[in-house]
Structures are given as structure tokens and as C-alpha cells.
Protein backbone atom coordinates (compact mmCIF):
# COMPACT_ATOMS: atom_id res chain seq x y z
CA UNK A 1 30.40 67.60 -75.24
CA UNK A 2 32.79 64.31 -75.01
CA UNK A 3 30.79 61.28 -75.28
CA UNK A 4 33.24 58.75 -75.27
CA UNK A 5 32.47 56.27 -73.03
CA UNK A 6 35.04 56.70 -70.68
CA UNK A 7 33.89 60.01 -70.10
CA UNK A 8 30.39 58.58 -69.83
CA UNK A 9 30.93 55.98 -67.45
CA UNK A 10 33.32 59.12 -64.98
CA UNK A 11 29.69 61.55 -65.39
CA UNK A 12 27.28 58.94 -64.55
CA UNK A 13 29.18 57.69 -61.30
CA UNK A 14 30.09 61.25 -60.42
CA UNK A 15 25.58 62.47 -60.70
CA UNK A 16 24.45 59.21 -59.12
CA UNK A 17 26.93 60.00 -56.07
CA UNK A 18 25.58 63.80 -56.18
CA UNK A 19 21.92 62.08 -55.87
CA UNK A 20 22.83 59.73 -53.53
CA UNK A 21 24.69 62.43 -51.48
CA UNK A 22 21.74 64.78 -51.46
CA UNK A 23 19.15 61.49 -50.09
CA UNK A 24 21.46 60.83 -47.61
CA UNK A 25 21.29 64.43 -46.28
CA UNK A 26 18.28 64.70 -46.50
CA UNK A 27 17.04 61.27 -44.95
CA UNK A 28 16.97 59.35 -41.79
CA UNK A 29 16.14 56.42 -41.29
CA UNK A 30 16.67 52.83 -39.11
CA UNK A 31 15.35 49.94 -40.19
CA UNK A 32 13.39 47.19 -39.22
CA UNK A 33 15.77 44.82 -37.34
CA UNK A 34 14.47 40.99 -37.62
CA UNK A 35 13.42 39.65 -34.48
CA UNK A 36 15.36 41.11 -31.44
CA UNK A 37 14.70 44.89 -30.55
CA UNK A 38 16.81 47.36 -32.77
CA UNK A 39 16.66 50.93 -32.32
CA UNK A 40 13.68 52.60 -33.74
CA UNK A 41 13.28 54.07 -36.97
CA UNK A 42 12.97 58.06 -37.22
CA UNK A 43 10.88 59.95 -40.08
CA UNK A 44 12.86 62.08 -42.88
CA UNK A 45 13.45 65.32 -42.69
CA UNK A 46 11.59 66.89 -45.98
CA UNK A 47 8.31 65.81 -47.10
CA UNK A 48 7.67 62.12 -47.79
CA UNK A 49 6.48 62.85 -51.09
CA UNK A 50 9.64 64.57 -52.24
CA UNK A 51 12.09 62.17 -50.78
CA UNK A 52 10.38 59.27 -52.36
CA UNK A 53 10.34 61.12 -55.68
CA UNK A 54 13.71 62.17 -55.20
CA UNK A 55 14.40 58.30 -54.80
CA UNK A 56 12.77 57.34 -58.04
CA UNK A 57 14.62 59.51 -59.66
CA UNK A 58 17.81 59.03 -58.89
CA UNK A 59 16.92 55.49 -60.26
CA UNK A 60 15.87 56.81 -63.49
CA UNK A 61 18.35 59.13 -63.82
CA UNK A 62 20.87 56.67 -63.18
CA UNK A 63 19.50 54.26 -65.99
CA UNK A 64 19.80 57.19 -68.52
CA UNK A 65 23.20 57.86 -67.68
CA UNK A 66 24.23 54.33 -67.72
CA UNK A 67 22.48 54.12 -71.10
CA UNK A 68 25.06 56.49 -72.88
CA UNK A 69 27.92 53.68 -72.44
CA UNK A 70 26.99 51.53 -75.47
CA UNK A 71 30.82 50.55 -75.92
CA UNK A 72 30.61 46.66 -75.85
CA UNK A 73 34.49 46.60 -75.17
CA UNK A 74 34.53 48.48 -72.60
CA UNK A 75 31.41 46.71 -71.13
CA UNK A 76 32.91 43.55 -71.58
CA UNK A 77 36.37 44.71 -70.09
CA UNK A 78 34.53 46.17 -67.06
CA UNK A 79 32.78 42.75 -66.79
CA UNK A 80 36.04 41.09 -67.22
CA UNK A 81 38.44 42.78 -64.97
CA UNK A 82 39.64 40.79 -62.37
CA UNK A 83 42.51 40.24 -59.84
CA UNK A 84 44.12 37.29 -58.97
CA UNK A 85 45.54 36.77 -55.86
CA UNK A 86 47.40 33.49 -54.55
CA UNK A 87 45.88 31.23 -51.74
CA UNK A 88 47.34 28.43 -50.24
CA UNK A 89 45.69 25.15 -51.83
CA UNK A 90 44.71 22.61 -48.75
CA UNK A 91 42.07 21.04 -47.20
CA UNK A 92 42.94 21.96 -43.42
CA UNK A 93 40.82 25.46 -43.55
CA UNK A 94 37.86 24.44 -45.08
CA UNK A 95 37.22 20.93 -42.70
CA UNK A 96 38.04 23.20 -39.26
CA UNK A 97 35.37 25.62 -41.15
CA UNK A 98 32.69 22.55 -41.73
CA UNK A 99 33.32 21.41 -37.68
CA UNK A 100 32.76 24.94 -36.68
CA UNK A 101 29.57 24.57 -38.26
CA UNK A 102 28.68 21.21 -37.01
CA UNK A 103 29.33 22.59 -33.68
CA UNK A 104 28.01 26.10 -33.93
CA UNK A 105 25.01 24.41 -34.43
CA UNK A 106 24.93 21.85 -32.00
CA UNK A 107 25.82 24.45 -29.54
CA UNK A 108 22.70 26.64 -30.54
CA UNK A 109 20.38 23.67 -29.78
CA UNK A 110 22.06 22.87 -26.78
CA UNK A 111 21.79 26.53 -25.33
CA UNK A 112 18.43 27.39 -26.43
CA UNK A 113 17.17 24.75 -24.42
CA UNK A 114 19.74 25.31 -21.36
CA UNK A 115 20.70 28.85 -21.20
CA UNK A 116 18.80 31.94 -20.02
CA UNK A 117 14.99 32.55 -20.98
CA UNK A 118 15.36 35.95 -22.08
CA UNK A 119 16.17 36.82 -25.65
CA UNK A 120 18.81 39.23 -25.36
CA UNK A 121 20.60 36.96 -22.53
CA UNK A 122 20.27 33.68 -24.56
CA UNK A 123 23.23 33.11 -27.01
CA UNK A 124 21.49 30.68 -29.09
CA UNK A 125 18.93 33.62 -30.15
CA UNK A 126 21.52 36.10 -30.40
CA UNK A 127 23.96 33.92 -32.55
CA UNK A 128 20.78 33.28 -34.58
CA UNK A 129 19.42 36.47 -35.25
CA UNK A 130 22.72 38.77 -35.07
CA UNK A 131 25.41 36.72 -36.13
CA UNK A 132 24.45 34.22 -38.65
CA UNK A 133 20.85 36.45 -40.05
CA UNK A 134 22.22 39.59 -40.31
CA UNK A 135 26.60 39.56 -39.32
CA UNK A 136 26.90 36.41 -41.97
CA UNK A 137 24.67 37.05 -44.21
CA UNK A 138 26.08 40.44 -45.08
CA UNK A 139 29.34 38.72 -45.52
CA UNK A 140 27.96 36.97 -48.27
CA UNK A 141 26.99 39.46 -50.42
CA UNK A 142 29.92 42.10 -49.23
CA UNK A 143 32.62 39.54 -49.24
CA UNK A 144 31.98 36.47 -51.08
CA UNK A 145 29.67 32.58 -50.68
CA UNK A 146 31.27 30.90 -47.99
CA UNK A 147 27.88 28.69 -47.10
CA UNK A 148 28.58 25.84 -49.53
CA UNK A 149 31.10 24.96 -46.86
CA UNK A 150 30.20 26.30 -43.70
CA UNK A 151 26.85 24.48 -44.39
CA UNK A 152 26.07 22.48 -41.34
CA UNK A 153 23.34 20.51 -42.03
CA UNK A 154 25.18 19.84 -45.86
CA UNK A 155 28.19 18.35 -43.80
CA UNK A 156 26.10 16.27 -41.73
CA UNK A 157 24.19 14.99 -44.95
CA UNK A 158 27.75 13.94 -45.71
CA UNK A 159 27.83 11.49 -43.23
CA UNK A 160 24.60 9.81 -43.57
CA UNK A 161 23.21 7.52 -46.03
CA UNK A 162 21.34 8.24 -48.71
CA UNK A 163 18.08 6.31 -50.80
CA UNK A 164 19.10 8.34 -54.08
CA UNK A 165 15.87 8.81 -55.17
CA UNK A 166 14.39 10.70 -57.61
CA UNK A 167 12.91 13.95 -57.21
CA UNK A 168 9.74 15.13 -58.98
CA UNK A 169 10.58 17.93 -61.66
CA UNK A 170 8.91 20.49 -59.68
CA UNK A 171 12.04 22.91 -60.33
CA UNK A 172 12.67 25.43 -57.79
CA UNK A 173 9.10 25.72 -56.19
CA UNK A 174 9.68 24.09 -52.90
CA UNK A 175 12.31 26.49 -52.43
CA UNK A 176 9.79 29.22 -52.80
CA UNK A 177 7.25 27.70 -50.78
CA UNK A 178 10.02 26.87 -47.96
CA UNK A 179 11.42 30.80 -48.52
CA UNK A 180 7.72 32.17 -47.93
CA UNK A 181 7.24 29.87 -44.74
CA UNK A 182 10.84 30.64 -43.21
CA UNK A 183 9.54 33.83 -43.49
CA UNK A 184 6.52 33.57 -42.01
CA UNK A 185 7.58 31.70 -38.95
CA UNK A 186 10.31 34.61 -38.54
CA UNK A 187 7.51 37.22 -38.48
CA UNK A 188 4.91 35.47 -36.37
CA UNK A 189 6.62 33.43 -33.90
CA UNK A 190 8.53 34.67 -30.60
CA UNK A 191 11.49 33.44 -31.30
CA UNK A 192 13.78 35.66 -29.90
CA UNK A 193 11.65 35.76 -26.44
CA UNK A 194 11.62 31.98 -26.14
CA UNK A 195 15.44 30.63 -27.17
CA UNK A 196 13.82 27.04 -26.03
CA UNK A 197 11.22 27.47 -29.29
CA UNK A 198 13.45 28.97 -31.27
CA UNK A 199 15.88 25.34 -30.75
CA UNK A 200 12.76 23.41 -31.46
CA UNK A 201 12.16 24.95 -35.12
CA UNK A 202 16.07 24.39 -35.38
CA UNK A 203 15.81 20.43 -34.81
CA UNK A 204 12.86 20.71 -37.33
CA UNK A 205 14.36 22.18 -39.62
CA UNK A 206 16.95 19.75 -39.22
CA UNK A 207 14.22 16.94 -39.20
CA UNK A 208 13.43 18.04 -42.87
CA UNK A 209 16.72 18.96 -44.21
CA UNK A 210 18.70 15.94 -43.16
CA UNK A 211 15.63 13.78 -43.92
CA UNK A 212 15.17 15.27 -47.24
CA UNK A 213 19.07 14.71 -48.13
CA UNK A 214 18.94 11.33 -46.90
CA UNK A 215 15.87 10.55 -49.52
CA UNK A 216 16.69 12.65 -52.20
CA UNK A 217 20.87 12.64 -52.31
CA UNK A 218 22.78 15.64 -50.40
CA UNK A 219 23.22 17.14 -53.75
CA UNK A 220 19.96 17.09 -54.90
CA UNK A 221 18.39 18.37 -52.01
CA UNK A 222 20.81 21.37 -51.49
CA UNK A 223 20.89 22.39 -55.10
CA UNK A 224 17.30 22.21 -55.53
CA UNK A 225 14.85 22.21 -52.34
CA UNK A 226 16.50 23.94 -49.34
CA UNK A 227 15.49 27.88 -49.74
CA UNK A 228 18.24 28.88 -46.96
CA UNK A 229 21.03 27.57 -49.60
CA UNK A 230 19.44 28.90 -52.57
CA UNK A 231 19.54 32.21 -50.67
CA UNK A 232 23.34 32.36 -50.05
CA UNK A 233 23.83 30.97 -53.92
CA UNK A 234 21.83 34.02 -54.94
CA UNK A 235 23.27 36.51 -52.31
CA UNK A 236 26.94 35.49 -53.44
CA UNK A 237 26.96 36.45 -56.64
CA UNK A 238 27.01 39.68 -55.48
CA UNK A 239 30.24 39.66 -53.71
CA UNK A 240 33.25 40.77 -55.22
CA UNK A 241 35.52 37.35 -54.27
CA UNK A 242 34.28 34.74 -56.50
CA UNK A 243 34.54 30.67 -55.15
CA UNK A 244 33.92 27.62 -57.18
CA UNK A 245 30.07 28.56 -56.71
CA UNK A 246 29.76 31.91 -58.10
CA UNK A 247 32.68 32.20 -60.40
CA UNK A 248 31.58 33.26 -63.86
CA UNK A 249 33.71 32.05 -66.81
CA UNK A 250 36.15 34.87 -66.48
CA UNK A 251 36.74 33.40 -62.77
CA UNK A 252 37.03 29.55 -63.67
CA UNK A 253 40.65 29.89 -65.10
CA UNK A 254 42.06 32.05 -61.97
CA UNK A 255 40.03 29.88 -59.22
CA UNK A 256 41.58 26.66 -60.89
CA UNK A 257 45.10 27.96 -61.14
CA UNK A 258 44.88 28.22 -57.34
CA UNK A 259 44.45 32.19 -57.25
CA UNK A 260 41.48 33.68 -55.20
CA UNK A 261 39.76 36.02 -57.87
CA UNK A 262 38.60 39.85 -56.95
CA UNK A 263 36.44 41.20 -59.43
CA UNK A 264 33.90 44.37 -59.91
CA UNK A 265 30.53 44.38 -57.28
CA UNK A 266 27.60 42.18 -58.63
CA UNK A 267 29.34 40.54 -62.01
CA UNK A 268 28.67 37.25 -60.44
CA UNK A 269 24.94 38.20 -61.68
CA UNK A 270 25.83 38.54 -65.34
CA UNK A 271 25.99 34.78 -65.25
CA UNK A 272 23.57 33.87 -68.62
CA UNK A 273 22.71 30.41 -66.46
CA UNK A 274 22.06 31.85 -63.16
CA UNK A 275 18.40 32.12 -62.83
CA UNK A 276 17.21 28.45 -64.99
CA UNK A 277 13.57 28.71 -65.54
CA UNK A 278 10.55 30.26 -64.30
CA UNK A 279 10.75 28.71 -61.20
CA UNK A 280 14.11 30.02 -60.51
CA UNK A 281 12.56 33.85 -61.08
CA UNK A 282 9.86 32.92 -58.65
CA UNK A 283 12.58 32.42 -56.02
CA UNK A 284 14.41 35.74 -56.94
CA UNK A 285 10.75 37.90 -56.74
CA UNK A 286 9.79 36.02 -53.36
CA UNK A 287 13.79 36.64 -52.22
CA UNK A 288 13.48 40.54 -52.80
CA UNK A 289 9.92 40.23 -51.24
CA UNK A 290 10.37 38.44 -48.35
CA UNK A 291 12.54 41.95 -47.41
CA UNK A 292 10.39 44.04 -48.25
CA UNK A 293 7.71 42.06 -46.32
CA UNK A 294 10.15 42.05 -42.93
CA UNK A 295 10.38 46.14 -43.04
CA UNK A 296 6.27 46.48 -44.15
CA UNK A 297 5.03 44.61 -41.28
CA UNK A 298 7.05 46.86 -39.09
CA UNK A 299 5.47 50.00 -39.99
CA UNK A 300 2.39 52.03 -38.76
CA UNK A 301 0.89 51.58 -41.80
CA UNK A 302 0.58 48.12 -41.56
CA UNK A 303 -1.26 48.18 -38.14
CA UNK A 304 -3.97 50.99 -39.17
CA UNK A 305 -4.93 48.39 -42.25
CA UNK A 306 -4.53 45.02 -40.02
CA UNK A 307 -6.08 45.78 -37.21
CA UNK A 308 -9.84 46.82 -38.45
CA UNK A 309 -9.43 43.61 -40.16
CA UNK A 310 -8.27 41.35 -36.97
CA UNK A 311 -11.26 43.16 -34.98
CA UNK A 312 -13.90 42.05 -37.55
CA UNK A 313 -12.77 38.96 -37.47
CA UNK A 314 -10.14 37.70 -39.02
CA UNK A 315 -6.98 35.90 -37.28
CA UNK A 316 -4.01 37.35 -36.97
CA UNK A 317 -2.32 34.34 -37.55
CA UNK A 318 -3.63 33.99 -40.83
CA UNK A 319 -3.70 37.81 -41.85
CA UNK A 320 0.19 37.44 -41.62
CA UNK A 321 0.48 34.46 -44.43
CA UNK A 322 -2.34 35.80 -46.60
CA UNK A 323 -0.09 38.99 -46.87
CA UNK A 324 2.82 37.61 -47.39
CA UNK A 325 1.59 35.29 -50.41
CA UNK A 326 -0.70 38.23 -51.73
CA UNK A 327 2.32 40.35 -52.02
CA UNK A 328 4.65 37.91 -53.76
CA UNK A 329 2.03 37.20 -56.26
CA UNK A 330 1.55 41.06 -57.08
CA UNK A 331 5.08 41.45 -56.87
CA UNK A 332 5.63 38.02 -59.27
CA UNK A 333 2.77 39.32 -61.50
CA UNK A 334 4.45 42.61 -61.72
CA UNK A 335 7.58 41.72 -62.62
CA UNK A 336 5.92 39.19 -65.55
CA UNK A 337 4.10 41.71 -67.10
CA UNK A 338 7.56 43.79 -67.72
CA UNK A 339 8.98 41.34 -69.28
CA UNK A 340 5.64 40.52 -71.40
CA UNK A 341 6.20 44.77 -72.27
CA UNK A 342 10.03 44.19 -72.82
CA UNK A 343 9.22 41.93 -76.06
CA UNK A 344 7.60 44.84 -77.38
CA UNK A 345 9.80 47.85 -76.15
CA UNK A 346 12.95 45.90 -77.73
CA UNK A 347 11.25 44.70 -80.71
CA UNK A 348 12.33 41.18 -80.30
CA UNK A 349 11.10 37.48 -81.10
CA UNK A 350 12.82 36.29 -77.12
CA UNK A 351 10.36 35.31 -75.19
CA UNK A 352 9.08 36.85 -72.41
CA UNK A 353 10.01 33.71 -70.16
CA UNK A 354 13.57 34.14 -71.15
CA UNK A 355 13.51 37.76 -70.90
CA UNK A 356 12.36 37.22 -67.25
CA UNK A 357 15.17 34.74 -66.57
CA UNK A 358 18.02 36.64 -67.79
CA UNK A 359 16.98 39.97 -66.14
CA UNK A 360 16.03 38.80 -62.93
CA UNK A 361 19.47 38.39 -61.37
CA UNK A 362 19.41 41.92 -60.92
CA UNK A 363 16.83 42.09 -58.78
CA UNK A 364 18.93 39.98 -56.03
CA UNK A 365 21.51 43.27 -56.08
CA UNK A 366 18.29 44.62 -54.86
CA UNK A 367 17.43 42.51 -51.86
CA UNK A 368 20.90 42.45 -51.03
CA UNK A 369 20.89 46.24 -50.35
CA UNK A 370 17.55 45.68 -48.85
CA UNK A 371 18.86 43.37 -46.46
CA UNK A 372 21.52 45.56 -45.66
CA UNK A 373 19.19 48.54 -45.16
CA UNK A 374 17.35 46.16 -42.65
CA UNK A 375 20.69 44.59 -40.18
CA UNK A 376 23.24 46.56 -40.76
CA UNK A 377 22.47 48.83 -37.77
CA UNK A 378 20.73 46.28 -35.77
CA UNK A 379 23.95 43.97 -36.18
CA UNK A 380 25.91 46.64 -34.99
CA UNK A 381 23.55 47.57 -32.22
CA UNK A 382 23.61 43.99 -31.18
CA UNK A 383 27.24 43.00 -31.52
CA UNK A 384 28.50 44.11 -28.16
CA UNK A 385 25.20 41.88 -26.28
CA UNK A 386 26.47 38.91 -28.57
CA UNK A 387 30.36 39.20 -27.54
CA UNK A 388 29.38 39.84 -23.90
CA UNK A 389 27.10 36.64 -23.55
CA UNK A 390 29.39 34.60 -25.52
CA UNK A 391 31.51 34.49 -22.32
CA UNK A 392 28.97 33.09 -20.51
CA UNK A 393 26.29 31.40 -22.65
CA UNK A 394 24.72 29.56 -19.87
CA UNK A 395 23.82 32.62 -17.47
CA UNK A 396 22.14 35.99 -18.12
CA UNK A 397 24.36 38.81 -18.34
CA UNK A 398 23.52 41.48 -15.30
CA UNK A 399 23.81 44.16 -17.76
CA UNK A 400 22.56 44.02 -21.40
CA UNK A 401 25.36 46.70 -23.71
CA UNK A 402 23.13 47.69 -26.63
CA UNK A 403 25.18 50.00 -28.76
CA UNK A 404 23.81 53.19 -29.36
CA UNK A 405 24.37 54.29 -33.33
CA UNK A 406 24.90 58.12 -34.19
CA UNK A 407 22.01 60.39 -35.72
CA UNK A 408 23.76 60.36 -39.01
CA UNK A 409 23.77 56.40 -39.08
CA UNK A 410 19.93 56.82 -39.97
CA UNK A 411 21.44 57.62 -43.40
CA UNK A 412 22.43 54.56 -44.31
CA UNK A 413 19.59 52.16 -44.94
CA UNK A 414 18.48 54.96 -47.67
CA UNK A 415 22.06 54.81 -49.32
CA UNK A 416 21.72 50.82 -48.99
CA UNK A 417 18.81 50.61 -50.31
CA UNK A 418 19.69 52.96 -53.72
CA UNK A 419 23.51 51.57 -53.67
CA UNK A 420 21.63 48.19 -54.85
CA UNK A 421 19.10 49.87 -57.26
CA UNK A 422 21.98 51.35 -59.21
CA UNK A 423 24.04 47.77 -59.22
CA UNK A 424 21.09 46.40 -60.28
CA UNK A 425 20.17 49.06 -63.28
CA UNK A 426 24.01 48.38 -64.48
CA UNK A 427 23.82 44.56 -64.22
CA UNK A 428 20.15 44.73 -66.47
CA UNK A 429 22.35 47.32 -68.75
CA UNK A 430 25.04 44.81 -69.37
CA UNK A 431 22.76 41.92 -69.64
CA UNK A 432 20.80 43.79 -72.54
CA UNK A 433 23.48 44.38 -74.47
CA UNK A 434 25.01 40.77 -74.43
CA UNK A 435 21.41 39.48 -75.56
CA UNK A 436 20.80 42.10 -78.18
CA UNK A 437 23.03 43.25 -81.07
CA UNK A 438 21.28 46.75 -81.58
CA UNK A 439 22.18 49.65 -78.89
CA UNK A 440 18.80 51.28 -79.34
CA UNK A 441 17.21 47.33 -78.95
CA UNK A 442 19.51 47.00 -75.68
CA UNK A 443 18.33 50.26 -74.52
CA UNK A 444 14.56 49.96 -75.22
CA UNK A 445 14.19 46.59 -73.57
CA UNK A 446 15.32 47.93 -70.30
CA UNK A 447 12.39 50.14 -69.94
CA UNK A 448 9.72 48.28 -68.11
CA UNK A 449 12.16 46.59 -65.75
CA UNK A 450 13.45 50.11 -64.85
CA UNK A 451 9.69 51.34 -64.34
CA UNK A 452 9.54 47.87 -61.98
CA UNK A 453 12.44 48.95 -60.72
CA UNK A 454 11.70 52.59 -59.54
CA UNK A 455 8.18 51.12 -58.15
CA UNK A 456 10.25 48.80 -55.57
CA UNK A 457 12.41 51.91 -54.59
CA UNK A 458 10.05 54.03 -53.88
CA UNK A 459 8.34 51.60 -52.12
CA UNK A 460 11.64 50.03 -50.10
CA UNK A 461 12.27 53.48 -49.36
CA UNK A 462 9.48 54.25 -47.88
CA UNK A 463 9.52 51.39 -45.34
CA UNK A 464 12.93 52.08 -44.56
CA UNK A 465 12.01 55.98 -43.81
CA UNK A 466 8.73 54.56 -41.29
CA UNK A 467 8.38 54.56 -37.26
CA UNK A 468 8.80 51.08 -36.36
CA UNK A 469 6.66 48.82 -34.38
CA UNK A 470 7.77 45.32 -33.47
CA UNK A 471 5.53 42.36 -34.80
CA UNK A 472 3.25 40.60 -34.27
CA UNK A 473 1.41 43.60 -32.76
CA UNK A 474 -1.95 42.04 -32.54
């Protein structure tokens, strides 16, 4: 048999799209869409069991097959591919893109207090949830980090004066905590039946953002504190256009020369710097939970184990949190204690704290594809409601045109979902073998992050695979 790894590299995309082919026939599912209504989700069509096996192995498998390329040149040269192309060099495009952020916003305050009542009439809610959320978002990770300059409340920050003081070294913590509570809010609160709440956690948001900028330095406060920017930092180093934010080495030269640069899906994450410290993992774990989360408290499953609870006693409202932090911990814990077995797997004197850092960029390839799984059909559900009120923002449309997606469309969350896996096993393959000089050392420390790995599969694919029920329920 011809192992070179050419040939390698041509057998193990050619099985993983077999495997991914044979879920997506054999799957349906919608997922969970965010606030607003989105179509519900539909069980698969073969036992639960074997699908989710199916799905964990198609994960393992792929790490086996991706283990047989142990070139480092041709590693490297997949890693450093790129393609240049020109782009004009002025300032023009990127202030009209900062005032159509200044104003988007304004305009979202304005109408959620003004416009319509209900949700799916009220453009604020809809330009919330559907276009920025879920239509933007995607565009991040698909397309490349545009949010450094779109950035609203960063432009504002601009403007304003600033106290430049210190911040506490606390490192990326506050971005977890303000993650988790973004979060929370989202899941709890009716925002998208009551546009005129949904402006007033806007403005306070705004309260703390522009406040903490002011205090702090713009800089400081956007590179360190706000969650929503650490997201889209995270989220574009996926894409496949680099900008001055997410442009490896590689990039630096072509982005300076005044060329946009193209490169290879998820490269942006082989970045030895991305994730800093422990803090910085935190914020990737609670990032890839904080998905998972969104879909879980959407399913059945969820409401047979909360609701004995609620009736003995317990608040809803504080079920929700107590959830959400009990599953990042399990989820941080888990991910710890593979890198704690990594040290001993690869044989190695690195830390497990550094072994944590540099293979936890993969894991936002993950959430990426979870996210995906999540909006993607509920964006395009939505899109034709968003265009339609956006002609008239201040008055309810007299009919509401949800866009109804094919049968087959239930497919895709479950190719979404294992599309990110497998960017994510070849991004913790590449980042082995630039930290270790032994192939079998490379090879062997992957092993409990690919067991972590097939346990949030499994796990994302069952959620995404669940009857959905719209929370809160209670």
C-alpha cells in the first residue's frame, strides 16, 4: 500500500467524506434557533444509539487517518499555503463601515423602543437575533473578522475620553464571567417578545462597555474584558481571509504588502500565541459551552430533569444559571484533566497548563460548527421577515414570510457539527507536531483531547438530533 503522505492526506479526506456522507443520510435534524421561533427539530431516522456512535466514530476514525501524515513539510506547506490577492489601500471603506455601526446601533435602540411590540414585527429584535447573532456571526468564521472595525461601541470609545487606568491582572476572567451572563440573559429573558427590553439591555450594555473603556483605555477594555469581542477574535481565526487581527506570520508579509491573504480553513488557530494563559482556555471551554448550553436547554430532556426540580422548589430563574456554570466547570474540568493525561501519553516534561493552551484553539473550530449547526437554518428561515420589515421598521408587517427549509436541510446541523470536529482533530494534529520532535510523541499526546473530543460530539450531536422546545418553559 502507498503511504506517502500525499496519498495519505487524498484517503483520509476521501473516508471522512464517506462518513460524513453516510450521517447525513442517515440524520435529520434542525436546531435550536436562539431566541425567535425557528422551525422545529425532527428525530433521526436509525436508532439514537447508532447514529451517535456512528458520530464518534467518524471522529476517531478521522484522527487515525490524519495521524498517518507525519510529513512535517508537507504539514508546514499545507499550513503555509496562501493566496494573495490585491485590495485597494484607503481609509474610505472601513470609516463608512464604523458609521454603519454607530448607526445600526443607534437605530436598534431607537426601534426597540418605537416600533411594533411583537418580536417577529420589530426590526430591532430581528436585526439582533437574525442578522448580527446568527447572519454576522457566521460571516466571521466562514469569511473572515470584520468586528475590530465594525465594532460600534469600540468606535464610540474612540471618541470619548479616557482615565487610563490600570486594570487588575485578572487575565481573561471577566470575559468569562461576562460570556456566561450574556448567555444567561439570552436564555432566560424575553427578548425577542419585548423589542422595548431587549433596547434596555442594549443601553446597558452600552452603560458598561463605554464606561469600562472610558476607565480602563479603549484598548484595554476591548482586548481584555468585553466577551462579545473576544468572541469574534476567537471565531475569526477560523475564516479563511486573514486581517491584521488574525493573520498568522505567514499572513503578516502579504497583509502589509497591501494584498488580502486567502489561506486553508482554521490555520488562523495554529497561532502558538493565540490562547495566553489559563484564563484564555477558560474563555475557549465556556465559548464551546455556551453552544452547547443554547441547543441543551431546548430539548425534552432538559424539561423532564428541570421541572421535578422547579416543582419541589427550586426557581427557575436560578435553575437556569446553576446549569449553565455547573456545565462549564465539568466541561473546564474535563478538558484539564486531558491535558493532565497528555503529559503522560506523550511522555513529555510540558506542562499540562501549556499543553492546555496550545491545544485549545481547536476547540473554537468546534463551537464554530456548533454555532452553525444552531442559525444556519433559523437565519435562513428568518431572512425573508428581516428584509420585509426593514421596509417599514416602525409598523408591523400584515403578513409575517417565514421561509420554509426542505426535509433534506435537517442534514445539515449534523454535517456542521462533524465538519468542525474534523478541523479541529487536524488543527490539534498540526499543533502536536510543531511542539514535539518525535512522530510517535506528536501522535500519543493527541489521545485524550481526541477522547474529549468524541465526548462533545456525541453529545453536540445529540442535541442537534432532539425535538425542540422553546425556553424558558417553566
Amino acid at each position: 500500500m502507498d503511504w506517502r503522505p500525499g496519498r495519505v492526506l487524498a484517503r483520509s479526506a476521501s473516508a471522512g467524506g464517506w462518513v460524513v456522507a453516510f450521517l447525513v443520510v442517515t440524520g435529520s435534524g434542525r436546531a435550536h434557533g436562539g431566541s425567535l421561533g425557528a422551525a422545529a427539530r425532527e428525530s433521526v431516522t436509525v436508532p439514537t444509539w447508532l447514529f451517535l456512535l456512528t458520530g464518534g466514530a467518524a471522529v476517531g476514525a478521522s484522527f487515525l487517518l490524519a495521524s498517518f501524515v507525519t510529513d512535517r513539510r508537507l504539514i508546514d506547506a499545507l499550513h503555509d499555503w496562501q493566496v494573495a490577492i490585491p485590495v485597494p489601500r484607503s481609509g474610505l471603506p472601513i470609516a463608512l463601515v464604523r458609521i454603519v455601526g454607530v448607526l445600526g446601533l443607534v437605530c436598534i435602540v431607537a426601534i426597540g423602543y418605537l416600533g411594533p411590540t411583537q418580536g417577529l414585527g420589530n426590526l430591532a429584535v430581528l436585526a439582533v437575533w437574525v442578522g448580527w447573532w446568527a447572519g454576522y456571526t457566521a460571516t466571521t468564521y466562514l469569511l473572515g473578522g470584520t468586528w475590530h472595525v465594525l465594532n460600534p461601541w469600540r468606535t464610540i470609545a474612540t471618541w470619548l475620553p479616557s482615565l487610563d487606568r490600570s486594570l487588575p491582572n485578572v487575565g481573561a476572567w471577566p470575559s468569562v464571567v461576562g460570556l456566561l451572563t450574556l448567555i444567561w440573559i439570552e436564555v432566560v429573558s424575553p427578548l425577542a417578545d419585548a423589542p422595548a427590553l431587549l433596547s434596555t439591555v442594549v443601553l446597558g450594555y452600552s452603560a458598561v462597555t463605554l464606561g469600562g473603556a472610558v476607565v480602563f483605555s479603549s484598548e484595554t477594555w476591548f482586548e481584555r474584558v468585553d466577551p462579545v469581542t473576544r468572541v469574534f477574535h476567537y471565531y475569526g481565526h477560523v475564516a479563511p481571509i486573514a486581517t491584521g487581527q488574525t493573520a498568522t506570520a505567514t499572513d503578516r508579509a502579504t497583509l502589509e504588502g497591501g494584498r488580502l491573504s486567502v489561506r486553508g480553513p482554521g490555520i488562523g488557530l495554529t497561532r502558538a500565541n493565540l490562547v495566553g494563559d489559563t484564563s484564555e482556555v477558560a474563555f475557549v471551554v465556556a465559548l464551546l459551552w455556551s453552544t452547547t448550553y443554547d441547543g441543551f436547554v431546548t430539548t425534552p430532556a432538559w424539561r423532564a430533569m428541570a421541572r421535578p426540580l422547579v416543582e419541589v422548589g427550586i426557581p427557575a430563574h436560578l435553575l437556569y444559571p446553576l446549569v449553565l456554570v455547573a456545565g462549564f466547570v465539568f466541561f473546564l474540568a474535563i478538558y484539564r484533566l486531558a491535558a493532565q493525561y497528555a503529559r503522560q501519553t506523550g511522555e513529555t516534561y510540558t506542562s499540562a497548563r501549556t499543553l492546555a493552551r496550545r491545544f485549545a484553539p481547536p476547540l473554537v473550530a468546534i463551537a464554530a460548527g456548533y454555532h452553525l449547526a444552531h442559525y444556519l437554518g433559523y437565519f435562513l428561515s428568518l431572512v425573508p421577515v428581516l428584509v420585509t420589515v426593514l421596509g417599514s421598521p416602525l409598523s408591523a408587517p400584515a403578513t409575517v414570510p417565514v421561509l420554509s427549509l426542505p426535509g433534506w436541510f435537517g442534514a445539515v446541523p449534523v454535517a456542521s457539527v462533524l465538519a468542525g470536529h474534523l478541523l479541529a482533530i487536524w488543527i490539534a494534529h498540526a499543533t502536536a507536531f510543531e511542539l514535539f520532535p518525535g512522530r510517535l510523541q506528536a501522535i500519543r499526546s493527541q489521545y485524550p483531547f481526541i477522547a474529549v473530543m468524541v465526548l462533545y460530539t456525541m453529545t453536540s450531536l445529540w442535541i442537534v438530533t432532539q425535538p425542540s422546545i422553546q425556553p424558558p418553559f417553566l
